[in-house]
Protein backbone atom coordinates (compact mmCIF):
# COMPACT_ATOMS: atom_id res chain seq x y z
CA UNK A 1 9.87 32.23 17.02
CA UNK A 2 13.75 33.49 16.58
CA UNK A 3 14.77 33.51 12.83
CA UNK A 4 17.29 29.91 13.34
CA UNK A 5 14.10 28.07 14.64
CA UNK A 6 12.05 29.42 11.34
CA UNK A 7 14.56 28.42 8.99
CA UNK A 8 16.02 25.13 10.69
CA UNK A 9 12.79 23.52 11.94
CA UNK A 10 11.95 23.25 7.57
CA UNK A 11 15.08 22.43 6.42
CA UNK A 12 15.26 19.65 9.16
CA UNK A 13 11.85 18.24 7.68
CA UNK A 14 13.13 18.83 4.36
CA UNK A 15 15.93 16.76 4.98
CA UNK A 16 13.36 14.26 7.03
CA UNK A 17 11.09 14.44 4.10
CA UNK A 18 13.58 13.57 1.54
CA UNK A 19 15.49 10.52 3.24
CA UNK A 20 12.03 9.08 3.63
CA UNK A 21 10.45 9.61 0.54
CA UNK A 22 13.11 8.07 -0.97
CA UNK A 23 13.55 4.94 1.16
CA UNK A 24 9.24 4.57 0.14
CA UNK A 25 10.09 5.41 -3.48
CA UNK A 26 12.58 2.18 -3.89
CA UNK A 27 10.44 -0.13 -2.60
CA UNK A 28 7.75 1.35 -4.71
CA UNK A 29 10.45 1.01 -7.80
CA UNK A 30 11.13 -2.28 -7.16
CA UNK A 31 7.35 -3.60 -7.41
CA UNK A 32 7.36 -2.16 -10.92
CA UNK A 33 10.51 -3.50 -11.60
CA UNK A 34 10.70 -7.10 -9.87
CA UNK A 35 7.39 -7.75 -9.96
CA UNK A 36 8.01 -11.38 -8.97
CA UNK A 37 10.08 -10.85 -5.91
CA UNK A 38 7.26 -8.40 -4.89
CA UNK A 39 5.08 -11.40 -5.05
CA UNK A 40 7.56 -13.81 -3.01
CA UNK A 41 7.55 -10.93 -0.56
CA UNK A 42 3.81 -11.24 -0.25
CA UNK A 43 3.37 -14.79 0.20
CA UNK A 44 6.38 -15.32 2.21
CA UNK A 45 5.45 -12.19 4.81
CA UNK A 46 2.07 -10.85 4.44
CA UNK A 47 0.92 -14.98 3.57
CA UNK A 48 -1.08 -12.82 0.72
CA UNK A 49 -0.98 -14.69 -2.85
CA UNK A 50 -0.55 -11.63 -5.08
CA UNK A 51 -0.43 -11.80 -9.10
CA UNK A 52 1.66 -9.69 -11.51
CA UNK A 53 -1.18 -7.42 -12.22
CA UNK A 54 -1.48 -6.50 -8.21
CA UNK A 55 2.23 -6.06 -7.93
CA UNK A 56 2.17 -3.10 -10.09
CA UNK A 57 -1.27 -1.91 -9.11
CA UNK A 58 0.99 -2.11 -5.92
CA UNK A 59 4.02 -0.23 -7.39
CA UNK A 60 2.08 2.43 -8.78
CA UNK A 61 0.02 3.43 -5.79
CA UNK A 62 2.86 3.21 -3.28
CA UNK A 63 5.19 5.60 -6.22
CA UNK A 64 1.89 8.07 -5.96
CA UNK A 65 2.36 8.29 -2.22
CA UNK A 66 6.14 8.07 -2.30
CA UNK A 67 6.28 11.29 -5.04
CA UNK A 68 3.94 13.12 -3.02
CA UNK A 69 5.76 12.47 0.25
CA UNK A 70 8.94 13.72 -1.41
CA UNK A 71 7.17 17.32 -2.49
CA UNK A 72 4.98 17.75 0.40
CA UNK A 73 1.69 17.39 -1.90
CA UNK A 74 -1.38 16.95 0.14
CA UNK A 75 0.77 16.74 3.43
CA UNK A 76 -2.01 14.86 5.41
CA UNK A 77 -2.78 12.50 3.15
CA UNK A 78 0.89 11.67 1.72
CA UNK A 79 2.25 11.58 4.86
CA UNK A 80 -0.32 9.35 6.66
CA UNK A 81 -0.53 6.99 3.81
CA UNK A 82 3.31 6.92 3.85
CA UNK A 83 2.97 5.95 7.50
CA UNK A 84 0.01 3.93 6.98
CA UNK A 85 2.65 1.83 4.80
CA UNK A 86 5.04 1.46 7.09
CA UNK A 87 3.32 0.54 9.69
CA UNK A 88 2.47 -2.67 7.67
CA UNK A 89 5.74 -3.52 7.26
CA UNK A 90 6.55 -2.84 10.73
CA UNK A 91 4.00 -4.82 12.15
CA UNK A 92 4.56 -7.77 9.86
CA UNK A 93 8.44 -7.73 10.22
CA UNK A 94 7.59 -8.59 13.77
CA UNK A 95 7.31 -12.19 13.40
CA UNK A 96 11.26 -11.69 11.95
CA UNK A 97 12.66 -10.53 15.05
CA UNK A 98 10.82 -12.86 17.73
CA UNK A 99 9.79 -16.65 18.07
CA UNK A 100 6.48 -17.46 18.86
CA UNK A 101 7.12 -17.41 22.73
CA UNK A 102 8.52 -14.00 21.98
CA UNK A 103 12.70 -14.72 21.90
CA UNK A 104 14.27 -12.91 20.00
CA UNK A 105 15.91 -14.55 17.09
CA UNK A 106 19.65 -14.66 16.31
CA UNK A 107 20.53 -13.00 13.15
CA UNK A 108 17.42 -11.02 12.59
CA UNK A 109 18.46 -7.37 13.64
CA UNK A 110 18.35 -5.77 10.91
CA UNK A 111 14.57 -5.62 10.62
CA UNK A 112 15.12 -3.61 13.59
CA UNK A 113 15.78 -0.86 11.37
CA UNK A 114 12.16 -0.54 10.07
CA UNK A 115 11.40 0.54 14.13
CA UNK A 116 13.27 4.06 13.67
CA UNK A 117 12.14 4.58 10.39
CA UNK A 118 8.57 4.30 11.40
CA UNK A 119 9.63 7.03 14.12
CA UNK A 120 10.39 9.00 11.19
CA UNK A 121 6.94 8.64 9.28
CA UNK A 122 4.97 9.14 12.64
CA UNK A 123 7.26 12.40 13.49
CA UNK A 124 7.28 13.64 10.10
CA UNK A 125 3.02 13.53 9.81
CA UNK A 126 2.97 14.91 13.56
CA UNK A 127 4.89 18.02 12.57
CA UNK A 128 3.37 18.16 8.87
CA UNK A 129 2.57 21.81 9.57
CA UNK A 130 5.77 23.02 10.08
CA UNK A 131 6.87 21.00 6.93
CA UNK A 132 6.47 24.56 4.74
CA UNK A 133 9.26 24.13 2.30
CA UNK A 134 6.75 21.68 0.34
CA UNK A 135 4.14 22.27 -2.85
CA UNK A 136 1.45 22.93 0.20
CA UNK A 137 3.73 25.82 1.66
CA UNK A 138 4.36 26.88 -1.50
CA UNK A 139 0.74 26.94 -2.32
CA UNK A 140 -0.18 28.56 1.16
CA UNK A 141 2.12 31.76 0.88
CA UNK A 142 0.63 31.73 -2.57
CA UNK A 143 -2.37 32.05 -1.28
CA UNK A 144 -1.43 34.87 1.36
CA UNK A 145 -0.02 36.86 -0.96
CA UNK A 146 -2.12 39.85 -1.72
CA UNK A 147 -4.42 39.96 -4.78
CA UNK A 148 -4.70 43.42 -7.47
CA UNK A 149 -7.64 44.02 -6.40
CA UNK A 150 -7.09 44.18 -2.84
CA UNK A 151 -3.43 46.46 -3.61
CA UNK A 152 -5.88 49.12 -5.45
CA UNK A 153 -7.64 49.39 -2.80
């Protein structure tokens, strides 16, 4: 690999990394902080009754995931629970865009939005190896570096 592709392919992901993590982390935010809208939100799209309690059990789990997304902690995991998330939302926001005979509706485009953001998430965990300016990278070169006992040798 030429030096550019070595340095932009993890600064690209970086920047990937960030703009999603951060887009996860409001909505995560908000549960803690609305806790009644998150409920409204449940009923209204997910047809799920949800108390107070499970709207922060809600906001605390998802700002778990969403801080670990942002650092690159547990790659794997973060980032296919952080996709795993979205594709919720994606799949539910369905019913916003189309009627049931599958029209689209007028007025409803900008749940379209959650369709390249999901391209995001699903690219993002695809290339979660290249991802190395994270907490795993950091942990990995840690890892390779060599130890005292193996420099007195």
């Amino acid at each position: 690999m030429s030096p550019e592709f070595d340095n932009r392919v993890p600064a690209a992901l970086l920047i990937l990394r960030f703009f999603l993590g951060t887009f996860l982390l409001q909505w995560s935010i908000e549960k803690l902080i609305l806790p009644g809208a998150t409920a409204r939100i449940a009923s209204n799209f997910y047809g799920v009754t949800l108390p107070v309690e499970g709207s922060y059990a809600l906001g605390i789990a998802e700002l778990i995931v969403s801080l670990a997304l942002l650092v690159g902690f547990y790659r794997t995991i973060s980032y296919g629970l952080s996709l795993l998330i979205h594709t919720v939302t994606v799949v539910v926001s369905w019913r916003q865009l189309f009627d049931p005979w599958g029209l689209a509706k007028v007025g409803n485009h900008l749940w379209i939005s959650t369709w390249p953001t999901w391209g995001g998430f699903a690219a993002l965990f695809l290339m979660r190896e290249w991802d190395t300016w994270t907490v795993d990278g950091w942990r990995q070169s840690r890892s390779a570096l060599p130890t005292d006992q193996a420099m007195s040798l």
